[in-house]
Protein backbone atom coordinates (compact mmCIF):
# COMPACT_ATOMS: atom_id res chain seq x y z
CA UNK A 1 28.81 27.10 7.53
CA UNK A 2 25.35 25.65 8.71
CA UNK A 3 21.69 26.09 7.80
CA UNK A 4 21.22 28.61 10.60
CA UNK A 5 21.56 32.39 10.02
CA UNK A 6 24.21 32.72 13.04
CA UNK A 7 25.36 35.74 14.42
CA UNK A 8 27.65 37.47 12.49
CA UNK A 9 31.26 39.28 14.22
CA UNK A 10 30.18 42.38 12.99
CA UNK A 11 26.89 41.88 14.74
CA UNK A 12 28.09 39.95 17.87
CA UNK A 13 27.55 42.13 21.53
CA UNK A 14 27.69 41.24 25.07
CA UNK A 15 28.11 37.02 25.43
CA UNK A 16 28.60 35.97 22.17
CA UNK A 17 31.22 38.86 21.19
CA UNK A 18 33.14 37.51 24.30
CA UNK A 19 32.51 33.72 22.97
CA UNK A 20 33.70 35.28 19.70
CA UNK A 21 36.94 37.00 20.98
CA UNK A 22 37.77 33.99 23.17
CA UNK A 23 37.82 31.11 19.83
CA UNK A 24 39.71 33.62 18.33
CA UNK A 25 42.35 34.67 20.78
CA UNK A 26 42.63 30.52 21.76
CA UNK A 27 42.90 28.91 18.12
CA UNK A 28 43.46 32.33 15.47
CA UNK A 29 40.12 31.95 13.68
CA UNK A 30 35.94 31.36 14.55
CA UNK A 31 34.81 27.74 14.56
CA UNK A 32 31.76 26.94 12.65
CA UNK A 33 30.35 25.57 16.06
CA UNK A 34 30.66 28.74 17.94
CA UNK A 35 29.07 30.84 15.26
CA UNK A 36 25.93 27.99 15.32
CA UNK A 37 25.77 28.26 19.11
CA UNK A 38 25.99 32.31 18.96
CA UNK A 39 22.37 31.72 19.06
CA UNK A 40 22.06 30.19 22.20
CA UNK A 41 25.25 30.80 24.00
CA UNK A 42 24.08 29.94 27.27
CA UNK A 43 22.97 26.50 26.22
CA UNK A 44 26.83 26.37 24.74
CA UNK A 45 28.13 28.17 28.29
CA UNK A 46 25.65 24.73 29.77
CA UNK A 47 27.21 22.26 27.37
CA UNK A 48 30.65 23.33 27.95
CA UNK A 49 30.40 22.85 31.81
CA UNK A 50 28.63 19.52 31.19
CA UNK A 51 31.82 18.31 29.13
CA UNK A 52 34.21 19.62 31.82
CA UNK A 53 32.94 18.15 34.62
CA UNK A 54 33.27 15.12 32.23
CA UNK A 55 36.77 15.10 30.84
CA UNK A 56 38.79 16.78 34.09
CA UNK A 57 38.43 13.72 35.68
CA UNK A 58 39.04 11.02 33.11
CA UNK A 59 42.60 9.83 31.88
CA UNK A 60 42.49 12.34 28.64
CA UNK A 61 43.24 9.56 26.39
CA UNK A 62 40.33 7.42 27.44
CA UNK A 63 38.44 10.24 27.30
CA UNK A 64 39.40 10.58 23.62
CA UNK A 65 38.76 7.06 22.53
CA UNK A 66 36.00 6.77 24.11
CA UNK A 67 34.38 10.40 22.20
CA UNK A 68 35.89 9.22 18.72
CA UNK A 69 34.18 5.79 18.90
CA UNK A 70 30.97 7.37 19.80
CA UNK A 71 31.03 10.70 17.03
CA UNK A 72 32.29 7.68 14.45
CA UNK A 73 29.35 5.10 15.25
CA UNK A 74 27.17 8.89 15.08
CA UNK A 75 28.50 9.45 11.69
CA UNK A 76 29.70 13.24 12.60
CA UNK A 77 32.29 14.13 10.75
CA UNK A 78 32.82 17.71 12.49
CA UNK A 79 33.61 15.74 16.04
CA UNK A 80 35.30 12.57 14.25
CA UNK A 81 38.09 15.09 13.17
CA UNK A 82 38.61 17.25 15.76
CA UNK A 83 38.92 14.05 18.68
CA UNK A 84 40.80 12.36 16.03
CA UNK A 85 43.08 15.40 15.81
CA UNK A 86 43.64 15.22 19.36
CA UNK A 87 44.33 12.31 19.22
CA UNK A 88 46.97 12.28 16.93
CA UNK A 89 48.46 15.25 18.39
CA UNK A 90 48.98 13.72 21.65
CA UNK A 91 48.64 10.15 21.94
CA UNK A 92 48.87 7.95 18.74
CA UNK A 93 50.39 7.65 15.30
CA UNK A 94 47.76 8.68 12.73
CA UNK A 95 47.79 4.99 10.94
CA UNK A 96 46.51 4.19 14.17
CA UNK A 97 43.71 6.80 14.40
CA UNK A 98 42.71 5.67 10.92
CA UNK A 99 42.34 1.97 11.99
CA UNK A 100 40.33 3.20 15.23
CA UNK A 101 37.39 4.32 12.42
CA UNK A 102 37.78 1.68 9.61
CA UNK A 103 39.05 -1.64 11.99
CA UNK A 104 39.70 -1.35 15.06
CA UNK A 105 41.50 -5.16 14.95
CA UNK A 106 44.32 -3.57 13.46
CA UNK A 107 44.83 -0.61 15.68
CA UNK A 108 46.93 -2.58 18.26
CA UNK A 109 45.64 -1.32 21.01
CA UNK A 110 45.71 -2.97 24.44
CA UNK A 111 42.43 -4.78 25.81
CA UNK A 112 40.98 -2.07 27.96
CA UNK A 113 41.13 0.66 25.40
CA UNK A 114 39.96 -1.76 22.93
CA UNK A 115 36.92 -2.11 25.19
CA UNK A 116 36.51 1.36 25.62
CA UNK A 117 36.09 2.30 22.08
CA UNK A 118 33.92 -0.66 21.67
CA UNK A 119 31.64 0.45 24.40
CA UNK A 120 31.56 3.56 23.89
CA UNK A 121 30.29 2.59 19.96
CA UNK A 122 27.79 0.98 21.16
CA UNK A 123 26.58 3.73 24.23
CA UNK A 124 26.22 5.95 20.87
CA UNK A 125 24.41 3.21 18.53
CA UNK A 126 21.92 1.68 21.24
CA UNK A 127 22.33 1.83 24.69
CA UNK A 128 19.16 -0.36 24.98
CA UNK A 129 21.70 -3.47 23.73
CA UNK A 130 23.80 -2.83 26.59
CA UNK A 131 24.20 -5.46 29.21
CA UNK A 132 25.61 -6.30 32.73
CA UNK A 133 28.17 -8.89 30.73
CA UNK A 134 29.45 -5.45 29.04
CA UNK A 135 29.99 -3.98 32.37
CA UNK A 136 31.98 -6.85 33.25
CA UNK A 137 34.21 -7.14 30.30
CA UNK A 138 35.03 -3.08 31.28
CA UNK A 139 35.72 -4.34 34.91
CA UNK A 140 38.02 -7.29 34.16
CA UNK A 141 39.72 -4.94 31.89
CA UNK A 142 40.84 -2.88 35.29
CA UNK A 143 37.93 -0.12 34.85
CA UNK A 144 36.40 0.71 38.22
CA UNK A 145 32.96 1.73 38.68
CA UNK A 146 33.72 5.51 38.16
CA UNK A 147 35.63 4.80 35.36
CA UNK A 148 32.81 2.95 33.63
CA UNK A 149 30.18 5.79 34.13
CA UNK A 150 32.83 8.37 32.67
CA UNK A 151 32.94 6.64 29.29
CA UNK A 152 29.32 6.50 29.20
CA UNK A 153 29.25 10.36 30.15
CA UNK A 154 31.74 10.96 27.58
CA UNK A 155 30.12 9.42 24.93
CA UNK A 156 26.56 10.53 26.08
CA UNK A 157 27.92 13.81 25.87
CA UNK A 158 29.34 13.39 22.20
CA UNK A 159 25.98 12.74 21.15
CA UNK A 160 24.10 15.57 22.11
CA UNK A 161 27.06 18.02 20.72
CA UNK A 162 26.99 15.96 17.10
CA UNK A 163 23.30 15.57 16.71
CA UNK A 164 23.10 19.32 17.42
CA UNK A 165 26.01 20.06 14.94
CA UNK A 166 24.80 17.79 12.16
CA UNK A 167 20.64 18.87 12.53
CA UNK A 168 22.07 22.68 12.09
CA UNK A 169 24.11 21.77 9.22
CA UNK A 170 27.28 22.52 10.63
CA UNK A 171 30.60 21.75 8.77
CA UNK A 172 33.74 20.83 9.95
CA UNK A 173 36.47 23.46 10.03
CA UNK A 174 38.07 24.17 6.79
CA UNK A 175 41.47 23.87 9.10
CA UNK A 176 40.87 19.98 8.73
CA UNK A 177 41.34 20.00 4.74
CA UNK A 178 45.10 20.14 5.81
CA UNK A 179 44.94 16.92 8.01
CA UNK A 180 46.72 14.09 6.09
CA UNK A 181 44.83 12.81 3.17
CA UNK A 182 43.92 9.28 4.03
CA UNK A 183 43.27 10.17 7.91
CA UNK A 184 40.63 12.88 6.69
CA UNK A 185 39.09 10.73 4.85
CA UNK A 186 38.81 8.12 6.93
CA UNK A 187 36.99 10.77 9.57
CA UNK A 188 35.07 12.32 7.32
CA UNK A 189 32.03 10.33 7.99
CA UNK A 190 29.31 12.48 7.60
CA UNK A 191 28.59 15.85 6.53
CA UNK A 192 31.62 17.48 4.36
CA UNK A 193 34.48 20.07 5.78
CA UNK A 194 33.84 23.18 5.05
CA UNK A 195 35.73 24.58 2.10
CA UNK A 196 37.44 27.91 3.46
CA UNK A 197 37.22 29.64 6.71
């Protein structure tokens, strides 16, 4: 499921057995982006800390936008669809997810979120464009400072995970082929899903 010859769960000992057990016991099956950091599963152990420190904080919704704008504008299909699937699982109506990726004019969402997502794109495309009248348009929105930094964290964060996923090659879960037609299509946006698990 990538370009890299990960370890196997025949082969897996010590850290990455655990890793191995702990996807499987949590979700029923191995995601592709486990097995591709079974190579390096303290930089994943690293990664995963990074992210938590990130998210605990933040309203989980924001957090979500905020990580779907920025895998979309990074063309990673693997992160598009699983933040899009958490998304619709907990906090919006899949038509709604869909317009989030293709036109986010239609999506109906209220200004601040509507900022968000449109920050957060461009955190991911070129934070060099970024300018104090952004920062503004967040803070007349109601974002405080804090809030702010944790949607440039978030996306920040997004990018390292889907540059690392997509330079290795690795596909979404096969899971995601069930995902409604027109939404996984919509958030397929870059590499394929992978075609069984």
């Amino acid at each position: 499921m990538s370009f890299l010859n990960a370890v196997t769960e025949d082969e897996a000992e010590g850290d990455v057995a655990e890793l191995y057990e702990k996807d499987i016991e949590r979700v029923g099956y191995l995601h592709n982006y486990i097995r591709t950091f079974s190579l390096h599963p303290d930089a994943y152990q690293a990664w995963r800390g990074l992210v938590g420190a990130i998210a605990k904080p933040m309203d989980e919704r924001r957090y979500e936008l905020a990580t779907l704008s920025a895998a979309n504008r990074l063309r990673s299909s693997y992160c598009s669809l699983a933040h899009g699937q958490v998304l619709v699982d907990k906090f919006l109506e899949p038509s709604v997810v869909q317009d989030l990726v293709e036109d986010l004019s239609s999506a109906g969402l209220g200004d601040a979120d509507t900022l968000v997502v449109q920050f957060a794109d461009k955190v991911a495309l070129d934070a060099t464009t970024i300018t104090e009248a952004d920062i503004d348009r967040l803070r007349d929105a109601g974002l405080s400072e804090r809030d702010i930094l944790d949607v440039v964290l978030a996306a920040a964060a997004r990018c390292f995970s889907s540059k690392v996923l997509d330079a290795t090659g690795t596909l979404g879960d096969s899971i995601y082929n069930e995902m409604e037609p027109e939404l996984r299509e919509a958030l397929t946006v870059g590499r394929p899903i992978a075609r069984d698990l």
